[in-house]
N, C-alpha and C. Protein backbone atom coordinates (compact mmCIF):
# COMPACT_ATOMS: atom_id res chain seq x y z
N UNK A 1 9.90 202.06 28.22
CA UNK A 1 9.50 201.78 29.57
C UNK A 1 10.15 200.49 30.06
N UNK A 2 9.79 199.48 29.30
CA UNK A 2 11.04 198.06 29.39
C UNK A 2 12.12 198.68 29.61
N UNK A 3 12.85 199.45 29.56
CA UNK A 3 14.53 199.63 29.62
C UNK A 3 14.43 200.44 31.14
N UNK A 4 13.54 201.38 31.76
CA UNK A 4 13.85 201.86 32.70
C UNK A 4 13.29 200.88 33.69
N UNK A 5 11.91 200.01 33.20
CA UNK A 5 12.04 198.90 34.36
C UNK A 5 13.17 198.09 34.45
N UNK A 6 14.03 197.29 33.26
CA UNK A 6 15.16 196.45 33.37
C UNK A 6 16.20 197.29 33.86
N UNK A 7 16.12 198.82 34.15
CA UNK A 7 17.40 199.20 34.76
C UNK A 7 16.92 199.76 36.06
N UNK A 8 15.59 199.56 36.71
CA UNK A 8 15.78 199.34 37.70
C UNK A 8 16.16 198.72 38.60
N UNK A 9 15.33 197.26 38.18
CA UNK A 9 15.79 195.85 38.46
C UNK A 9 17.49 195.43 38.81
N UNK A 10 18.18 195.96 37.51
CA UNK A 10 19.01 195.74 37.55
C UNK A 10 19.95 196.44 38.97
N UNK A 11 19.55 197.35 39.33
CA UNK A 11 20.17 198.87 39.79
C UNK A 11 19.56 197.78 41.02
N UNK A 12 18.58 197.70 41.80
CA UNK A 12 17.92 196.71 42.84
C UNK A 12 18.88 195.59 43.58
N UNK A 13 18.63 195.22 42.14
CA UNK A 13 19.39 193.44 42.65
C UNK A 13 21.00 193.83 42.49
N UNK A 14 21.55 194.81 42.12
CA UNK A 14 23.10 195.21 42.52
C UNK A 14 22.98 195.66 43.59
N UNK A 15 22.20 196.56 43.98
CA UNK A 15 22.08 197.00 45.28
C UNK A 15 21.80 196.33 46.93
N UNK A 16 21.33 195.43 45.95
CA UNK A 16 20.60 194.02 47.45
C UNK A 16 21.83 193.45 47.39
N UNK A 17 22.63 192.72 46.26
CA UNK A 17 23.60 192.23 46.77
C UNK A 17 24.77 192.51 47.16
N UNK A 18 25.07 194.07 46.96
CA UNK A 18 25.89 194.44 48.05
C UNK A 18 25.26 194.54 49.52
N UNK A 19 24.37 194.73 49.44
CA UNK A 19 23.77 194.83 50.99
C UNK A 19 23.41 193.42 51.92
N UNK A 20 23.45 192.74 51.21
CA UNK A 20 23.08 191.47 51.64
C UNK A 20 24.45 190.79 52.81
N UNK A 21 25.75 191.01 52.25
CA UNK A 21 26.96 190.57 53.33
C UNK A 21 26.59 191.82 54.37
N UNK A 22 26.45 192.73 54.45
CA UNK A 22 26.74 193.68 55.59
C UNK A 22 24.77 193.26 56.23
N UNK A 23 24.05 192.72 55.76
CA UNK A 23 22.40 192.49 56.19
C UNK A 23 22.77 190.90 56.87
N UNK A 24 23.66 190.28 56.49
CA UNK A 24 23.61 188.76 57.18
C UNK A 24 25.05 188.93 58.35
N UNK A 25 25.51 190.30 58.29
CA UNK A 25 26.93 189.82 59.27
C UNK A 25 27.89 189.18 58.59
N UNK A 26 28.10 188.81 57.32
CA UNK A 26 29.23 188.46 56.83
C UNK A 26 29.88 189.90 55.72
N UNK A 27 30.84 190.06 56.18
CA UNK A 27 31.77 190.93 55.41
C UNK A 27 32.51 190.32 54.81
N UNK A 28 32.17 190.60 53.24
CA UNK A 28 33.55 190.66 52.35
C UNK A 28 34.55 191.31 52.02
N UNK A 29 35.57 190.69 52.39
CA UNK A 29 36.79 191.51 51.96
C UNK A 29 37.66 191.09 50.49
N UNK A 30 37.85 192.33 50.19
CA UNK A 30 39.08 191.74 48.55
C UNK A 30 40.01 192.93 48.15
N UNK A 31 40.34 192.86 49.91
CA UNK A 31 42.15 193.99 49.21
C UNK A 31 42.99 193.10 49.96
N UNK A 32 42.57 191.44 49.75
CA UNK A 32 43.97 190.74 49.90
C UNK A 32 43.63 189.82 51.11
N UNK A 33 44.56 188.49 51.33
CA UNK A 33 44.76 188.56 52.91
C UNK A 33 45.83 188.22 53.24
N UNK A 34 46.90 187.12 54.34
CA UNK A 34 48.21 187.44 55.13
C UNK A 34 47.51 186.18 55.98
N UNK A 35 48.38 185.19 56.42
CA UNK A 35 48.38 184.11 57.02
C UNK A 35 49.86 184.30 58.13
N UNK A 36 49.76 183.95 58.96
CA UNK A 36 50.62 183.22 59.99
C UNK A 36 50.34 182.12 60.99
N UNK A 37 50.92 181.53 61.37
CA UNK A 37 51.37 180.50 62.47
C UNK A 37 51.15 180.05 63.47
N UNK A 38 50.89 179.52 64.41
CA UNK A 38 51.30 178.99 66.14
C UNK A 38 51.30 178.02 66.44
N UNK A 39 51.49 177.59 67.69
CA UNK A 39 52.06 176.26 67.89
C UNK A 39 51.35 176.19 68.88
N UNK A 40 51.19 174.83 69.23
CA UNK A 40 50.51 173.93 70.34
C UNK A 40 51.31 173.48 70.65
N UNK A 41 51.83 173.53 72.25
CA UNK A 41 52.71 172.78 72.99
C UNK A 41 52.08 171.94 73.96
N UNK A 42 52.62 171.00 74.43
CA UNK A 42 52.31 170.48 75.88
C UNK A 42 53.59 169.51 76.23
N UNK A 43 54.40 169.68 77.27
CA UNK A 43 55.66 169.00 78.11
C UNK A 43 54.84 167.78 78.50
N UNK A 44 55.28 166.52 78.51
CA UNK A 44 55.45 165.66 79.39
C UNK A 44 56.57 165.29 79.95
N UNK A 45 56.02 165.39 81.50
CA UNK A 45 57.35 164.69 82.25
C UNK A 45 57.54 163.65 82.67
N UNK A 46 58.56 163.19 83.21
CA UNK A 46 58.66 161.85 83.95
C UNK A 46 58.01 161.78 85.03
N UNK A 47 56.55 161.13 85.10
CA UNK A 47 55.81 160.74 86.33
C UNK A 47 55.31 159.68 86.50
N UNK A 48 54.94 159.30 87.87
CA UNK A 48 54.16 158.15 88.16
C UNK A 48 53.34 157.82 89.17
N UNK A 49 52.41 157.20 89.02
CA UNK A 49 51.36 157.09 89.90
C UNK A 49 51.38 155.51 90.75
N UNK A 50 50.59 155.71 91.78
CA UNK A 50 50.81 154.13 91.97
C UNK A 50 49.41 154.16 93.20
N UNK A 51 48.67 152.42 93.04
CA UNK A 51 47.74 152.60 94.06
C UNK A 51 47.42 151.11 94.13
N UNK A 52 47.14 150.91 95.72
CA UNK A 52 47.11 149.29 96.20
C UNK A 52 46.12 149.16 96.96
N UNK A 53 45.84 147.78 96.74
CA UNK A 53 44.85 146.58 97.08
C UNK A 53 44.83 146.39 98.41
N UNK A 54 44.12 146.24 99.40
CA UNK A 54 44.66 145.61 100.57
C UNK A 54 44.57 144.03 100.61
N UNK A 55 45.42 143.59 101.20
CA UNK A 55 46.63 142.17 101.52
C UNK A 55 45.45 141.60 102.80
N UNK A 56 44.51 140.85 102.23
CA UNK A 56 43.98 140.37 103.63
C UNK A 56 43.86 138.18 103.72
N UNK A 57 44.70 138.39 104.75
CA UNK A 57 44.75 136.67 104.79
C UNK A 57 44.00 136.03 105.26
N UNK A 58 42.66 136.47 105.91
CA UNK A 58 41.58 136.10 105.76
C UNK A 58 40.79 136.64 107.34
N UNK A 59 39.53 136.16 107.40
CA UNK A 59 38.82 136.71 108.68
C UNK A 59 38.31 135.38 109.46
N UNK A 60 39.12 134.08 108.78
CA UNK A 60 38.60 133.32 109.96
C UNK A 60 39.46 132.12 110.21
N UNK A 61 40.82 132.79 110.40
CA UNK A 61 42.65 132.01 110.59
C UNK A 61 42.13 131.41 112.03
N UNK A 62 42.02 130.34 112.25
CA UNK A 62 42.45 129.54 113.69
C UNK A 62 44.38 129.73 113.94
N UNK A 63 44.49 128.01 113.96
CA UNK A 63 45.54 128.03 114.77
C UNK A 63 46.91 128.01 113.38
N UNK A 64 48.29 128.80 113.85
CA UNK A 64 48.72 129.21 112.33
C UNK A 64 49.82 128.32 112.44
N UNK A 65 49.77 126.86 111.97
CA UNK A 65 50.34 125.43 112.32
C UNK A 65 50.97 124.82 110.39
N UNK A 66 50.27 125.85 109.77
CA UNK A 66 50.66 125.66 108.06
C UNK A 66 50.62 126.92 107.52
N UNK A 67 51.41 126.99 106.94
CA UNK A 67 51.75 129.00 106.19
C UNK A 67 50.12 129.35 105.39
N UNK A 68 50.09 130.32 105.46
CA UNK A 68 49.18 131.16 104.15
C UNK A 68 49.54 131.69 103.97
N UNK A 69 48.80 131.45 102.36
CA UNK A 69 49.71 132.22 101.15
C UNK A 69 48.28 133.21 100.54
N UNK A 70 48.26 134.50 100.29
CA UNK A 70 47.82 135.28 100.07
C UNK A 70 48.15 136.10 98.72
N UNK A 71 48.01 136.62 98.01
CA UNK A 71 47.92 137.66 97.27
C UNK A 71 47.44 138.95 96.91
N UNK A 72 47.80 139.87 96.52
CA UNK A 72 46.95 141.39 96.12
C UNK A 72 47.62 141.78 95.01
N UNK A 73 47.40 143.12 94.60
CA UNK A 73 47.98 143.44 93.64
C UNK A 73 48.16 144.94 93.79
N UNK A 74 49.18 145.79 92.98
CA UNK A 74 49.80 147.04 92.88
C UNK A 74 49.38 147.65 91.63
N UNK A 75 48.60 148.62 91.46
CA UNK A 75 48.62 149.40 90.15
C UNK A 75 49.78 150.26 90.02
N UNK A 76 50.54 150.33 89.06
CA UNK A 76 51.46 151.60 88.81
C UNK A 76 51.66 152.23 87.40
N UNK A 77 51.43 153.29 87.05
CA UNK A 77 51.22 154.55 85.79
C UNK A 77 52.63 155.12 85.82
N UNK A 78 53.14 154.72 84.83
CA UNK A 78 54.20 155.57 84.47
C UNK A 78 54.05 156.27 82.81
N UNK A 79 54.75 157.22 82.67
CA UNK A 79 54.95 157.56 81.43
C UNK A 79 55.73 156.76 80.43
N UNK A 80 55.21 156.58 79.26
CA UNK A 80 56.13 156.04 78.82
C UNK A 80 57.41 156.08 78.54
N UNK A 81 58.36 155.00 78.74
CA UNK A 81 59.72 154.78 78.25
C UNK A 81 60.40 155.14 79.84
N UNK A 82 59.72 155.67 81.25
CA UNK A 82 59.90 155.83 82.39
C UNK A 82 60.12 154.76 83.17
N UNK A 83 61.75 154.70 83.25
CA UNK A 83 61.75 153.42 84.60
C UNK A 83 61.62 153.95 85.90
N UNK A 84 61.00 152.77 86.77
CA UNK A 84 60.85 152.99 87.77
C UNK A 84 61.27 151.72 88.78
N UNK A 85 60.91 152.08 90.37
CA UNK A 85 61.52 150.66 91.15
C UNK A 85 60.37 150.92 92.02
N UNK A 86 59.96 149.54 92.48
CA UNK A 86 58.87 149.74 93.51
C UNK A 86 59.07 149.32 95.32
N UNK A 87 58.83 149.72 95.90
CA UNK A 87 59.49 149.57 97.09
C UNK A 87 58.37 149.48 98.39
N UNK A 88 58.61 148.35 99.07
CA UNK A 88 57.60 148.14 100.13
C UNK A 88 58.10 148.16 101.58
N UNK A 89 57.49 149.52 102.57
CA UNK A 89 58.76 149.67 103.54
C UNK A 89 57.95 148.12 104.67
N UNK A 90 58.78 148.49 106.04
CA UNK A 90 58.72 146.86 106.86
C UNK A 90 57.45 147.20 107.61
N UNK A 91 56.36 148.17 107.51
CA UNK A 91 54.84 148.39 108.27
C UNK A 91 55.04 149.01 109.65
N UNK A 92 53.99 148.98 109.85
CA UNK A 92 53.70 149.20 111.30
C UNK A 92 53.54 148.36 112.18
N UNK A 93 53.65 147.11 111.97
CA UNK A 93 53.68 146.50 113.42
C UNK A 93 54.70 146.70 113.88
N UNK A 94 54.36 146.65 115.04
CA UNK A 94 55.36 146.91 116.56
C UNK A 94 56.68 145.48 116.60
N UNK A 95 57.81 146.35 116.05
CA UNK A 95 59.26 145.71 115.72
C UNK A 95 59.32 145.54 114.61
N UNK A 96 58.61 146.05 113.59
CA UNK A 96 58.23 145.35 112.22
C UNK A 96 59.94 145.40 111.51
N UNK A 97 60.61 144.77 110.90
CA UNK A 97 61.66 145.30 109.81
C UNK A 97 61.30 144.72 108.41
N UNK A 98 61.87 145.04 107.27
CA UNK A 98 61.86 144.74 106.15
C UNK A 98 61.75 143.11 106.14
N UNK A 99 63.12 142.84 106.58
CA UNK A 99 63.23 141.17 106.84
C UNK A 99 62.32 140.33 107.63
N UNK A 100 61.84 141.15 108.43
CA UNK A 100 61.02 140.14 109.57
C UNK A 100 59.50 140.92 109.84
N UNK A 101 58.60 141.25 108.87
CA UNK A 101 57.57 142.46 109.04
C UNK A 101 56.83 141.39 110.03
N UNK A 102 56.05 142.39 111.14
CA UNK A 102 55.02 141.86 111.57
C UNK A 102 53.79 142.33 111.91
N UNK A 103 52.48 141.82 112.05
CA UNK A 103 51.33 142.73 112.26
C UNK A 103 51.03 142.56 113.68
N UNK A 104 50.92 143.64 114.13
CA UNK A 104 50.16 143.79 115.53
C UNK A 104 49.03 143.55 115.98
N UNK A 105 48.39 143.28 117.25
CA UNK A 105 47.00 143.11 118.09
C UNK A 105 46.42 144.70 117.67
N UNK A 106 44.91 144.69 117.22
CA UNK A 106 44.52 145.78 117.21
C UNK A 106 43.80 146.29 118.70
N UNK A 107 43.78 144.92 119.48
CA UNK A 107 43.23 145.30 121.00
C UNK A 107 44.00 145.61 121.88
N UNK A 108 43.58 145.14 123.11
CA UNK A 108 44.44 145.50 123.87
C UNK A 108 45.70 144.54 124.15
N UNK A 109 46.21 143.55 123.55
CA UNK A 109 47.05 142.35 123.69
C UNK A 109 48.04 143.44 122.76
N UNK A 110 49.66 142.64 123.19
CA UNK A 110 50.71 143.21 122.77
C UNK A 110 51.33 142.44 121.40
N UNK A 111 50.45 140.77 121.67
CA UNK A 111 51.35 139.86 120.34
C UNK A 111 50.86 140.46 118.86
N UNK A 112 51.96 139.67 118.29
CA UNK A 112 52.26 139.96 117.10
C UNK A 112 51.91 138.58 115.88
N UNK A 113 52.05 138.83 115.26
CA UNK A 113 52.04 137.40 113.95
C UNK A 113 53.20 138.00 112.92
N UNK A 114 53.87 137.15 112.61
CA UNK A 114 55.24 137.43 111.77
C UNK A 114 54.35 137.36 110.29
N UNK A 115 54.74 137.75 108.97
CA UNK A 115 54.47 137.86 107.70
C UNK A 115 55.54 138.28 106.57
N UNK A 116 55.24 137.82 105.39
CA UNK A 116 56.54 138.03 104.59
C UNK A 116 55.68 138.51 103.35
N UNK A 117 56.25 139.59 102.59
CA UNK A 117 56.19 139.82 101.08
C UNK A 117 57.15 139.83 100.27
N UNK A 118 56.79 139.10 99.37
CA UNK A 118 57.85 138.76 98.31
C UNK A 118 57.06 139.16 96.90
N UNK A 119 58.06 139.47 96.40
CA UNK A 119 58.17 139.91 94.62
C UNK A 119 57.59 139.01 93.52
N UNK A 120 57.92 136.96 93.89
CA UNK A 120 57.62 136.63 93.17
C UNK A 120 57.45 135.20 94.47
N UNK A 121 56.17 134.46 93.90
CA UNK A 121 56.01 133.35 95.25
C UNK A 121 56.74 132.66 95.84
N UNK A 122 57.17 133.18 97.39
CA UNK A 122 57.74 132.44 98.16
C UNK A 122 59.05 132.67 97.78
N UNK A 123 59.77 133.54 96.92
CA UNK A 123 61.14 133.83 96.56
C UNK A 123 61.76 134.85 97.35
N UNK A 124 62.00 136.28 96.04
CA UNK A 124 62.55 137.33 96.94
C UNK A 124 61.76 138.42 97.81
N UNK A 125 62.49 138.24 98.75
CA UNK A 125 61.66 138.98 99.93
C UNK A 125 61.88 140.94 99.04
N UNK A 126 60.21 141.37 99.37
CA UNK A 126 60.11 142.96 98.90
C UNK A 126 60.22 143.46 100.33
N UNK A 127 61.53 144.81 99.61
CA UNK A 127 62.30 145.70 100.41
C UNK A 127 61.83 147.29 99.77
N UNK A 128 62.63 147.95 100.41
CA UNK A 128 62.53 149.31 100.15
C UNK A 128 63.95 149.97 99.39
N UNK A 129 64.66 149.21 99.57
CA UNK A 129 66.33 149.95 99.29
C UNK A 129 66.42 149.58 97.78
N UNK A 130 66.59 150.32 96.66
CA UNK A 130 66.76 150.73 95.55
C UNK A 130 67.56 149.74 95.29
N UNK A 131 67.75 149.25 94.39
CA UNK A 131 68.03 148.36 93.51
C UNK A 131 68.67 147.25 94.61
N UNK A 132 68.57 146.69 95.47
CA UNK A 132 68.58 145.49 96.26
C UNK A 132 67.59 144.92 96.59
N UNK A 133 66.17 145.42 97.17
CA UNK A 133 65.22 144.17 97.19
C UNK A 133 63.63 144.96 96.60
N UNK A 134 63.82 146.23 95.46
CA UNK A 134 63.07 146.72 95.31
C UNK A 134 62.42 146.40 93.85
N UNK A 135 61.11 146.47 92.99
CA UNK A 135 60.94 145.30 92.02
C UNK A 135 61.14 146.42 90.83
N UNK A 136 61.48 146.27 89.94
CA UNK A 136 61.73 147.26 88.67
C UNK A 136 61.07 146.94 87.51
N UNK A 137 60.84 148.20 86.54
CA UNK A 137 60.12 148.27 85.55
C UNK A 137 60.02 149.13 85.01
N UNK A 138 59.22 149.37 83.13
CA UNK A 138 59.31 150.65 82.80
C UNK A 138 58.08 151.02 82.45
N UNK A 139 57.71 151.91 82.36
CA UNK A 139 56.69 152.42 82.20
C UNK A 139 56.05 152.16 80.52
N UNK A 140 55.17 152.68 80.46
CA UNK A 140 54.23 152.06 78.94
C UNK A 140 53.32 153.61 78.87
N UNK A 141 52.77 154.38 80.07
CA UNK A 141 52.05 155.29 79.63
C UNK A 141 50.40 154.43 79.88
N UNK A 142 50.30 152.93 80.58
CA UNK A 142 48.91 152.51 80.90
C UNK A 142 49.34 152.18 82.31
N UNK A 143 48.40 152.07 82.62
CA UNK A 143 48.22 151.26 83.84
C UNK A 143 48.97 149.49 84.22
N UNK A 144 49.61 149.70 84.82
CA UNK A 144 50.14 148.45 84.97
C UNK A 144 50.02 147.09 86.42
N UNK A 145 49.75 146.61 86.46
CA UNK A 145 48.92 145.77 87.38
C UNK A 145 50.66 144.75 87.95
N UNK A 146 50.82 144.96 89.57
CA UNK A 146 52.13 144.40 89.64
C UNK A 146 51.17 143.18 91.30
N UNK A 147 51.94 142.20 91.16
CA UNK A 147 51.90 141.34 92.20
C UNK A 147 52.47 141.24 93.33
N UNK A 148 51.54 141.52 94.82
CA UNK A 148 52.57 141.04 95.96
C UNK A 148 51.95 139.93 96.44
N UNK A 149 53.29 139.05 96.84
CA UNK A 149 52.88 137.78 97.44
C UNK A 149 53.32 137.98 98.65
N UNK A 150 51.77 137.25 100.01
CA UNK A 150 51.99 137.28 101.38
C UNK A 150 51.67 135.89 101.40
N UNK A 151 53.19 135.93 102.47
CA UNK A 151 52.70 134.68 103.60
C UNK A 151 53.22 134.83 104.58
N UNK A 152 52.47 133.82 105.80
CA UNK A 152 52.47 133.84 106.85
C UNK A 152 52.66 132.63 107.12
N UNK A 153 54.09 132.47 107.69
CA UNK A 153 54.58 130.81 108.18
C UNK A 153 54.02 130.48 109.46
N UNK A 154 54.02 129.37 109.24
CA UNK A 154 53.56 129.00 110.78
C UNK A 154 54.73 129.25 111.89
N UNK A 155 53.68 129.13 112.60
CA UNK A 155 54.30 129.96 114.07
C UNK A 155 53.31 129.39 115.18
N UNK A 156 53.97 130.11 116.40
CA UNK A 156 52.85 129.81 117.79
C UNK A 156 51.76 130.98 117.33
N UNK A 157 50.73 130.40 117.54
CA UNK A 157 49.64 131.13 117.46
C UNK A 157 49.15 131.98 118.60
N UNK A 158 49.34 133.79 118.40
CA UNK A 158 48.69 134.22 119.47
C UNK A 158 47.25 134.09 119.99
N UNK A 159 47.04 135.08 120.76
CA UNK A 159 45.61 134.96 121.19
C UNK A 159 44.33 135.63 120.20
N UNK A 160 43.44 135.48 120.52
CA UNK A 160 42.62 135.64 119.33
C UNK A 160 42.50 137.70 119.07
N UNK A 161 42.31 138.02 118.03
CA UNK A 161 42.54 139.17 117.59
C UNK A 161 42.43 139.65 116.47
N UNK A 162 42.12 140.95 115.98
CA UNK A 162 42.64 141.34 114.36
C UNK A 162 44.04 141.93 114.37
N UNK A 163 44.68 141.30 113.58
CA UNK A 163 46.44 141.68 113.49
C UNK A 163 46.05 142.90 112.16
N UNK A 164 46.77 143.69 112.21
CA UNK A 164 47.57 144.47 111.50
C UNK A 164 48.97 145.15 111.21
N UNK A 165 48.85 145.34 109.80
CA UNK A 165 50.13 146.46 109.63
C UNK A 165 50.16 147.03 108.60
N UNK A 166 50.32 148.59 108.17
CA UNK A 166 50.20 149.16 106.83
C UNK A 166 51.37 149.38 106.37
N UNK A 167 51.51 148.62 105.27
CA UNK A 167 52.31 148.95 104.43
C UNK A 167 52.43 150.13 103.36
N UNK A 168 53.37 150.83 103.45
CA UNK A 168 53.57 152.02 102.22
C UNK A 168 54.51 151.61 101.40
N UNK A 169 53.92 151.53 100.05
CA UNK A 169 54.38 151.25 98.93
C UNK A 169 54.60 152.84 98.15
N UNK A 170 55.83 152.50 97.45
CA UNK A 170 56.56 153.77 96.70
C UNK A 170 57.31 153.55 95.52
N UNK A 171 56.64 154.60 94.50
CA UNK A 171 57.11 154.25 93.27
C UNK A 171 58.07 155.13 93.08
N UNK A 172 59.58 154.55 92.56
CA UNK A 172 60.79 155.79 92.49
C UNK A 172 60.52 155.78 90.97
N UNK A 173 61.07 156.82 90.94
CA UNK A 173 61.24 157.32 89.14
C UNK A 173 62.06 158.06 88.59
């Protein structure tokens, strides 16, 4: 009687454990298996980003008899090992040029206030034309933090007003 209970048992627990992979969802297999390959790609290209501060010389200028000197700053993202040139065109004020930018009356008055940006303080004047007054650099793949310097020489002082002019800044690459 021991032998037909131990060969039931036995006959049981062979039987449960084949049943047990197909009872939990795991299938075993053992006629072999076969491996292959793939690849993960991703291109980077040459790009760049760029984004600015606004340039404000203040909200309470009287009479403009001594220059101000102002500052802001330029973020620009390049990829790495990516040169680039940065370029600041002459705005919107009314006659504005590269050489001589100026900001306009936002009212109804026609004057102007003359202003200068330069690359590095009070030096070279920032232009737009590619490698003559435009500032260069290469990229890193972070964020890069670039400097414009404003001033405003003295001059006859117009009438009272908020002056403006927007500048568009452009990153070549």
């Amino acid at each position: 009687m021991k032998s037909k209970f131990l060969t039931r048992v036995a006959l049981a627990t062979a039987f449960g454990a084949a049943l047990l992979p197909v009872l939990s969802g795991a299938a075993v297999y053992s006629n072999g298996s076969k491996t292959t390959t793939f690849d993960v790609t991703l291109k980077i290209i040459a790009d760049c980003t760029i984004a600015a501060n606004t340039l404000d010389f203040g909200q309470s200028q009287g009479v403009l008899a001594t220059a101000v000197n102002v500052n802001t700053t330029l973020n620009v993202t390049c990829t790495n090992t990516t040169p680039y040139n940065i370029g600041l065109n002459a705005g919107t004020g009314t006659g504005s040029t590269v050489a001589a930018r100026l900001m306009s009356g936002t009212g109804a008055n026609t004057s102007t206030v003359a202003f200068n940006l330069f690359q590095a303080a009070g030096t070279t004047n920032w232009g737009n034309t590619q490698g003559t007054d435009t500032k260069s650099g290469t990229g890193t793949g972070s964020s890069q933090t670039i400097t414009v310097y404003g001033n405003i020489p003295a001059q006859a002082t117009p009438q009272p007003d908020t002056y403006k002019s927007t500048i568009t800044a452009t990153v070549y690459f």
